[in-house]
Protein backbone atom coordinates (compact mmCIF):
# COMPACT_ATOMS: atom_id res chain seq x y z
CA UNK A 1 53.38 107.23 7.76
CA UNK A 2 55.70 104.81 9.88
CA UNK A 3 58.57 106.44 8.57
CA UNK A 4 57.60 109.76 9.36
CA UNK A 5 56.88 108.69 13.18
CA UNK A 6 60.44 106.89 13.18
CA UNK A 7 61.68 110.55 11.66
CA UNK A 8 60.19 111.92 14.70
CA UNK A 9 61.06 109.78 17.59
CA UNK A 10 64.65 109.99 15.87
CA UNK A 11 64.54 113.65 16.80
CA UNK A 12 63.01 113.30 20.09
CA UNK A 13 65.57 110.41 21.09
CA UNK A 14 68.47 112.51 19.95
CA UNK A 15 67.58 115.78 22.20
CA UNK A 16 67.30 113.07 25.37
CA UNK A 17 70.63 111.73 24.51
CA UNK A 18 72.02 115.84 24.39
CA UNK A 19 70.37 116.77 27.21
CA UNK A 20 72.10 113.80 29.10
CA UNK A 21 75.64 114.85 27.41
CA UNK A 22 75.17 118.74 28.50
CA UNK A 23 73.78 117.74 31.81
CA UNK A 24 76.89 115.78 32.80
CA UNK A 25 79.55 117.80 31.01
CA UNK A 26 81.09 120.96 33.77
CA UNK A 27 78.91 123.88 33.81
CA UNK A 28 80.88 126.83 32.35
CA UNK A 29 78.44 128.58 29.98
CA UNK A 30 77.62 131.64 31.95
CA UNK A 31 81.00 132.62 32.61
CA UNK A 32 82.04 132.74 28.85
CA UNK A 33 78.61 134.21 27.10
CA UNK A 34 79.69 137.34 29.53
CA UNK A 35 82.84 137.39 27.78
CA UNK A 36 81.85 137.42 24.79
CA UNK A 37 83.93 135.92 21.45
CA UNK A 38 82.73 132.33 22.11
CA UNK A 39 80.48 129.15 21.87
CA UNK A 40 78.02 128.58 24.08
CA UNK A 41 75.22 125.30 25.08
CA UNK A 42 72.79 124.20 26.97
CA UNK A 43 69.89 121.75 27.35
CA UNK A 44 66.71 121.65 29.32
CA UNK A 45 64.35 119.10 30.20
CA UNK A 46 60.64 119.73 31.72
CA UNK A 47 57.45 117.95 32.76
CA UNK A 48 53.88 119.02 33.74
CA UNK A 49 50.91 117.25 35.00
CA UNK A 50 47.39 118.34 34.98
CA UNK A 51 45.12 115.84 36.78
CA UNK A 52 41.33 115.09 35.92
CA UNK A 53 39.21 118.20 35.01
CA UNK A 54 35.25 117.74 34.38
CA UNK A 55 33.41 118.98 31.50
CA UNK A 56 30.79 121.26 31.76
CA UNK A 57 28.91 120.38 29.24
CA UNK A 58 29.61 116.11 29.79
CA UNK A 59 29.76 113.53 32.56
CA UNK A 60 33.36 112.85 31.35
CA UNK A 61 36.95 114.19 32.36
CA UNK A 62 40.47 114.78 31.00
CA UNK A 63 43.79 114.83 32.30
CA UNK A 64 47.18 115.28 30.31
CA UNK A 65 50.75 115.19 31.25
CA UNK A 66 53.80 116.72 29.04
CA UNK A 67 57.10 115.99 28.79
CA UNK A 68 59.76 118.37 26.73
CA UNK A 69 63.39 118.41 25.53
CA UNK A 70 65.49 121.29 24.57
CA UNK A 71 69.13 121.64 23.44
CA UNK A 72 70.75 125.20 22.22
CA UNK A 73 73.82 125.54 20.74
CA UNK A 74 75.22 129.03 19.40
CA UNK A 75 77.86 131.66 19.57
CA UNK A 76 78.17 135.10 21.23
CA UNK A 77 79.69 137.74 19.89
CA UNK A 78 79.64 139.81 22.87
CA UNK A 79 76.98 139.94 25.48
CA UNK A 80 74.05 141.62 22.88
CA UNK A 81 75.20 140.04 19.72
CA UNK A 82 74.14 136.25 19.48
CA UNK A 83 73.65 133.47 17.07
CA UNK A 84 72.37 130.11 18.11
CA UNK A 85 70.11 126.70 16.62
CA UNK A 86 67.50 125.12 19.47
CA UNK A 87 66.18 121.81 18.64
CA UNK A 88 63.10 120.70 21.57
CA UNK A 89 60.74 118.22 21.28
CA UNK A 90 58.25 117.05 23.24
CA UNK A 91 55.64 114.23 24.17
CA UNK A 92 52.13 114.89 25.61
CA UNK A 93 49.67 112.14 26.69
CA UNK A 94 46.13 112.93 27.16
CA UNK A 95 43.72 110.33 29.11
CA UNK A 96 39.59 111.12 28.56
CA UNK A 97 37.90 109.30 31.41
CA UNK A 98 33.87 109.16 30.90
CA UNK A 99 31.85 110.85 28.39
CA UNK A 100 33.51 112.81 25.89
CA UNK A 101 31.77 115.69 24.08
CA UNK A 102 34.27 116.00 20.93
CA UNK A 103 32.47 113.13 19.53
CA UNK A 104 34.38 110.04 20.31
CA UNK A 105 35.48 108.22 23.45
CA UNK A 106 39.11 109.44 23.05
CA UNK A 107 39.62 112.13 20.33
CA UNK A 108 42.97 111.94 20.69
CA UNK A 109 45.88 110.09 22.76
CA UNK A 110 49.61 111.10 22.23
CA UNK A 111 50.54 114.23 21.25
CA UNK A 112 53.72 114.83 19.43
CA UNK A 113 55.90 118.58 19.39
CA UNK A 114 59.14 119.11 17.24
CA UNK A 115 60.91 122.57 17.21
CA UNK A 116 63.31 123.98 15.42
CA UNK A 117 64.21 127.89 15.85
CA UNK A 118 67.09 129.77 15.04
CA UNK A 119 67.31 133.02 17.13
CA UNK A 120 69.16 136.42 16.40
CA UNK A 121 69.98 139.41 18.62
CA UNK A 122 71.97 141.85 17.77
CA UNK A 123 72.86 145.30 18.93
CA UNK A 124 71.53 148.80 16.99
CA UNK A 125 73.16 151.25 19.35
CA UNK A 126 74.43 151.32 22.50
CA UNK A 127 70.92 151.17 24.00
CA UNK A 128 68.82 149.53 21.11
CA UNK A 129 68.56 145.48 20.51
CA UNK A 130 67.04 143.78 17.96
CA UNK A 131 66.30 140.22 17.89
CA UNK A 132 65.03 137.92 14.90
CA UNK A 133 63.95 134.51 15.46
CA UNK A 134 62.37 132.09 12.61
CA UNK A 135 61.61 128.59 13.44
CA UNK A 136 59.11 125.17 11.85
CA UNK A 137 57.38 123.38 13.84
CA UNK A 138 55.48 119.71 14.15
CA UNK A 139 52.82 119.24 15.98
CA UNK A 140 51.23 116.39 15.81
CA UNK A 141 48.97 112.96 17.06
CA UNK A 142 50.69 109.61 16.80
CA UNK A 143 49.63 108.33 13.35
CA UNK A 144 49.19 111.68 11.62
CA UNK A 145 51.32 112.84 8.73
CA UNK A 146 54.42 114.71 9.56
CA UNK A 147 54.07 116.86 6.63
CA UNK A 148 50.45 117.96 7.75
CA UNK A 149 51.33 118.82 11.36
CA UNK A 150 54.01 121.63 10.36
CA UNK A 151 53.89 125.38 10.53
CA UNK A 152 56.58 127.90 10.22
CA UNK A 153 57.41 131.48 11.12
CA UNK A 154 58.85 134.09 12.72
CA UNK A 155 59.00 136.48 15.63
CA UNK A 156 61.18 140.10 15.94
CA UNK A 157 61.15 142.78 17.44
CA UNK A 158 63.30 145.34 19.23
CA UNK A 159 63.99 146.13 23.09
CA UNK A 160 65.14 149.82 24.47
CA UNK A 161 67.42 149.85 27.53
CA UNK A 162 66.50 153.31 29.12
CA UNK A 163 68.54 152.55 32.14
CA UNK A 164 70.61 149.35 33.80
CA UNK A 165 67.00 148.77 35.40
CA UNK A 166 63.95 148.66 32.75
CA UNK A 167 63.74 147.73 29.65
CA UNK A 168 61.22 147.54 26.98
CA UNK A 169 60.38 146.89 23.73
CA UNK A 170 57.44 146.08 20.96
CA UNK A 171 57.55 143.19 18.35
CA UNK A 172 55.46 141.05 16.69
CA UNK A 173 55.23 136.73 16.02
CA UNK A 174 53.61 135.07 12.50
CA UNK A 175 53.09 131.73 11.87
CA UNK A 176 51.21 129.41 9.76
CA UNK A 177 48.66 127.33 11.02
CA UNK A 178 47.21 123.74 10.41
CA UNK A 179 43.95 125.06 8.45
CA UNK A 180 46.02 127.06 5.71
CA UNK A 181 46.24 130.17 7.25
CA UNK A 182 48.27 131.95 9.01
CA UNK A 183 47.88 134.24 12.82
CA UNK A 184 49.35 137.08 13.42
CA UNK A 185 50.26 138.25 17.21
CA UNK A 186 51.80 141.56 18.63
CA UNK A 187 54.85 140.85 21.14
CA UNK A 188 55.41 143.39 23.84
CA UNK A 189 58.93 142.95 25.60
CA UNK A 190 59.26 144.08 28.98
CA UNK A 191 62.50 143.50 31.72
CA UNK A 192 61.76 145.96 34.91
CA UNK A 193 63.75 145.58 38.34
CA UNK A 194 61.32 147.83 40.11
CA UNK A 195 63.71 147.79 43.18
CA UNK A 196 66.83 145.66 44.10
CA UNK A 197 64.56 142.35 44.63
CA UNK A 198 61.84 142.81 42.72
CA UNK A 199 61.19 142.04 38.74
CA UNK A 200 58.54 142.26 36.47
CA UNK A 201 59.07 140.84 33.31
CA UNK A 202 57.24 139.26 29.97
CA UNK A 203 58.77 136.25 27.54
CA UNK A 204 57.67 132.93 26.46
CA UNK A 205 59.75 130.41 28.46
CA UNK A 206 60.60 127.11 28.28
CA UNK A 207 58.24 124.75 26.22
CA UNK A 208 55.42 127.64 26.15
CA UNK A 209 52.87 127.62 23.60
CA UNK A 210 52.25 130.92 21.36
CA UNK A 211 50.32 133.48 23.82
CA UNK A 212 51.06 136.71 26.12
CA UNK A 213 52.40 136.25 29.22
CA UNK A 214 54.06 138.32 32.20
CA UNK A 215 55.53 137.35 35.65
CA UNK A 216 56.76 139.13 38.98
CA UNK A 217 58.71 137.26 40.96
CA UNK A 218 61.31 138.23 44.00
CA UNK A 219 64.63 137.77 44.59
CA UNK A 220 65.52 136.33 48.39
CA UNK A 221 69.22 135.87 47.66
CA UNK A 222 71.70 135.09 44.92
CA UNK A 223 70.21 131.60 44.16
CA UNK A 224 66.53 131.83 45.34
CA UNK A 225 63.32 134.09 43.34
CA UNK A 226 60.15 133.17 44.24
CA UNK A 227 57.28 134.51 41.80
CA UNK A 228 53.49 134.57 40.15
CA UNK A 229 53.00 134.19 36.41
CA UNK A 230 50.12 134.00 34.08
CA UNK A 231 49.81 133.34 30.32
CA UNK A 232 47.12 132.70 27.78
CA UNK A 233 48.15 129.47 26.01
CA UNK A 234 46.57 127.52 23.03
CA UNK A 235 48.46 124.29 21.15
CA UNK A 236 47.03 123.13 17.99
CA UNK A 237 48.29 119.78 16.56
CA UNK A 238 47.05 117.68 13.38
CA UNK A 239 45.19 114.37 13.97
CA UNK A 240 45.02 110.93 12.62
CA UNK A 241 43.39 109.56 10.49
CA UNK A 242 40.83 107.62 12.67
CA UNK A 243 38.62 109.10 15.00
CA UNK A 244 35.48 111.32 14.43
CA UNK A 245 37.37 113.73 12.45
CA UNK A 246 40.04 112.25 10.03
CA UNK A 247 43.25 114.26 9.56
CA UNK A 248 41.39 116.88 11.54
CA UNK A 249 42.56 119.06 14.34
CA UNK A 250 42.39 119.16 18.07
CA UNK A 251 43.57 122.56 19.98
CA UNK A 252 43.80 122.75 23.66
CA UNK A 253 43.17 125.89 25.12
CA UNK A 254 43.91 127.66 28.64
CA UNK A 255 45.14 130.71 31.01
CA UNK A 256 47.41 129.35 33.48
CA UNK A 257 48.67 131.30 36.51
CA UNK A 258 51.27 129.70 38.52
CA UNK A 259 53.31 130.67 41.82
CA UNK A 260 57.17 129.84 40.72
CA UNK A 261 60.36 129.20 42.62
CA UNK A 262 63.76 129.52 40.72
CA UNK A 263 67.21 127.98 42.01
CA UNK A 264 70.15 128.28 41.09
CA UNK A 265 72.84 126.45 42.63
CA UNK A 266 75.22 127.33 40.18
CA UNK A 267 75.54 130.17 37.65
CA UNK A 268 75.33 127.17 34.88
CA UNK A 269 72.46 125.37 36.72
CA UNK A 270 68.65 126.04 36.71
CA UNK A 271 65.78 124.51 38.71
CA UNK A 272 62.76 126.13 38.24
CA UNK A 273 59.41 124.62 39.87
CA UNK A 274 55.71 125.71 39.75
CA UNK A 275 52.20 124.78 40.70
CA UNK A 276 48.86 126.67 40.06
CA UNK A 277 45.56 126.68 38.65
CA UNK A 278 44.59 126.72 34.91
CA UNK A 279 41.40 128.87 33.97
CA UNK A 280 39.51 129.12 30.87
CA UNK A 281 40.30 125.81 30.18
CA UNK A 282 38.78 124.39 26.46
CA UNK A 283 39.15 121.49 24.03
CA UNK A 284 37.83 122.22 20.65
CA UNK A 285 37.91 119.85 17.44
CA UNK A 286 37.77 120.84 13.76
CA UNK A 287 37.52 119.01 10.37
CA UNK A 288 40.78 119.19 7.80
CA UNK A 289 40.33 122.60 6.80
CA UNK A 290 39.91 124.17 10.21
CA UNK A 291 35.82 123.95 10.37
CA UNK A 292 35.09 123.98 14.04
CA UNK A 293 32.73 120.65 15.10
CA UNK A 294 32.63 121.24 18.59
CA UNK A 295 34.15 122.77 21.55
CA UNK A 296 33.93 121.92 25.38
CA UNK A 297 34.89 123.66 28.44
CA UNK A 298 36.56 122.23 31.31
CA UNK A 299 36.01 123.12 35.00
CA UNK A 300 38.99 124.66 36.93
CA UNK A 301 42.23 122.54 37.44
CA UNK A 302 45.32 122.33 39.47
CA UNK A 303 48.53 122.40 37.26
CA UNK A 304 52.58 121.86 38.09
CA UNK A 305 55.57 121.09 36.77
CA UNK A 306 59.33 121.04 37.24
CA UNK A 307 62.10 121.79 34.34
CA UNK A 308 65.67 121.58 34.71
CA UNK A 309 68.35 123.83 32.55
CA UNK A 310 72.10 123.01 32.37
CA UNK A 311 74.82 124.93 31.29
CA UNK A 312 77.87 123.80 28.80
């Protein structure tokens, strides 16, 4: 079991030490994906904090904070046609204050995340994109069994370019999950520039759990978009061995919607910043095989975070 948390931190410690080397290498990536015939990398580093939100059904309260790595390496064809591997990992610490209704004082503590995708787009026609992307994942407690917190899968799909201004497109995501199953999600791709400024638009983004999303946001200048976006996120991740469920699993559940401001001070260079309120917020826990044992609402919570992405 030590091993397998040494396996992990290995990973984690090596994405820091790439997103430092990107970070401080001179940004250039932009300028050669759009010429197409070469290698391209980049790294990104976020962080989000979600102070103290009461039960509803407890005198207690819990707050969590997240920290995420992500390096991408890859090569592009031309604009359309892409190959590249993205390594992320991530850390997330959650602190129960009070009375806990998931049957123990703390359920759980640190929260481990390990990612590994390798995505595909290439182009059909002049007008038609496709775009395969397969990828394992870890998710885990501190003390759980690497092997146990891992789920793989895959999301495709294909995107229509009807003119230089909207685009759209269906596609679909499976994965495996913790309990021996496996979930099955529609994708629905959608890039609109309803006028010059103005963008509505649907996609995961950085360090986002499985769930639909969609944001508008507005473009003041060449550097500055301000925006709203909203998702429905849930994380599932194995747990230890202690606790009131032993190798069980915990799944954190939510719809954030966020106001957004992206800068870019470079064409290489992102900062992207956001702060909000998460709804529907639930903890749930569940024996070994996925048997629910009980759930628990939160009340309404302020959320925000800042992520940086660097070009190489």
């Amino acid at each position: 079991m030590q091993t397998e948390q040494k396996r992990a931190s290995s990973l984690i410690r090596a994405g820091l030490f790439l997103l430092l080397c990107f970070a401080c290498s001179p940004g250039r990536g932009s300028a050669q994906q759009s010429q197409g015939g070469d290698w391209f990398a980049d790294a990104a580093l976020a962080g989000a904090y979600q102070p103290a939100a009461s039960f509803k059904d407890a005198r207690g309260s819990v707050s969590s904070g997240r920290t995420f790595v992500e390096t991408r390496m890859g090569y592009a064809f031309d604009t359309r046609n892409k190959l590249a591997l993205s390594l992320a990992g991530g850390v997330s610490l959650y602190d129960f204050n009070g009375q806990s209704p998931l049957g123990s004082e703390w359920p759980w503590r640190r929260v481990q995340e390990i990612r590994v995708d390798l995505p595909l787009s290439f182009g059909i026609t002049d007008d038609l994109t496709a775009f395969l992307a397969p990828g394992i994942r870890w998710n885990l407690e501190s003390g759980a069994d690497l092997d146990n917190g891992r789920t793989e899968g895959v999301r495709a799909g294909f995107s229509y370019r009807f003119s230089d201004r909207f685009l759209v497109g269906p596609g679909f995501g499976w994965f495996t999950s913790l309990d021996g199953g496996s979930s099955f999600y529609p994708i629905l791709i959608v890039d609109w520039d309803v006028t010059e400024r103005l963008n509505v638009s649907t996609g995961s983004g950085l360090a986002a759990s499985r769930g639909p999303g969609i944001t508008i946001s507005y473009r003041l200048n060449d550097q500055l978009r301000v925006g709203v976006s909203g998702r429905k996120e849930s994380r599932s991740f194995r747990l230890d061995e202690g606790g009131s469920a032993p190798n069980g699993i915990g799944k954190d559940r939510g719809v954030p919607l966020v106001a957004t401001i992206d800068y870019r001070p470079a064409p290489s260079l992102r900062v992207h910043a956001f702060a909000g309120v998460k709804f529907a917020g639930e903890l749930s826990l569940e024996d070994a095989g996925g048997r629910e044992l009980v759930d628990s609402d939160y009340e309404l919570v302020p959320i925000f975070g800042l992520s940086l992405r660097a070009g190489f």
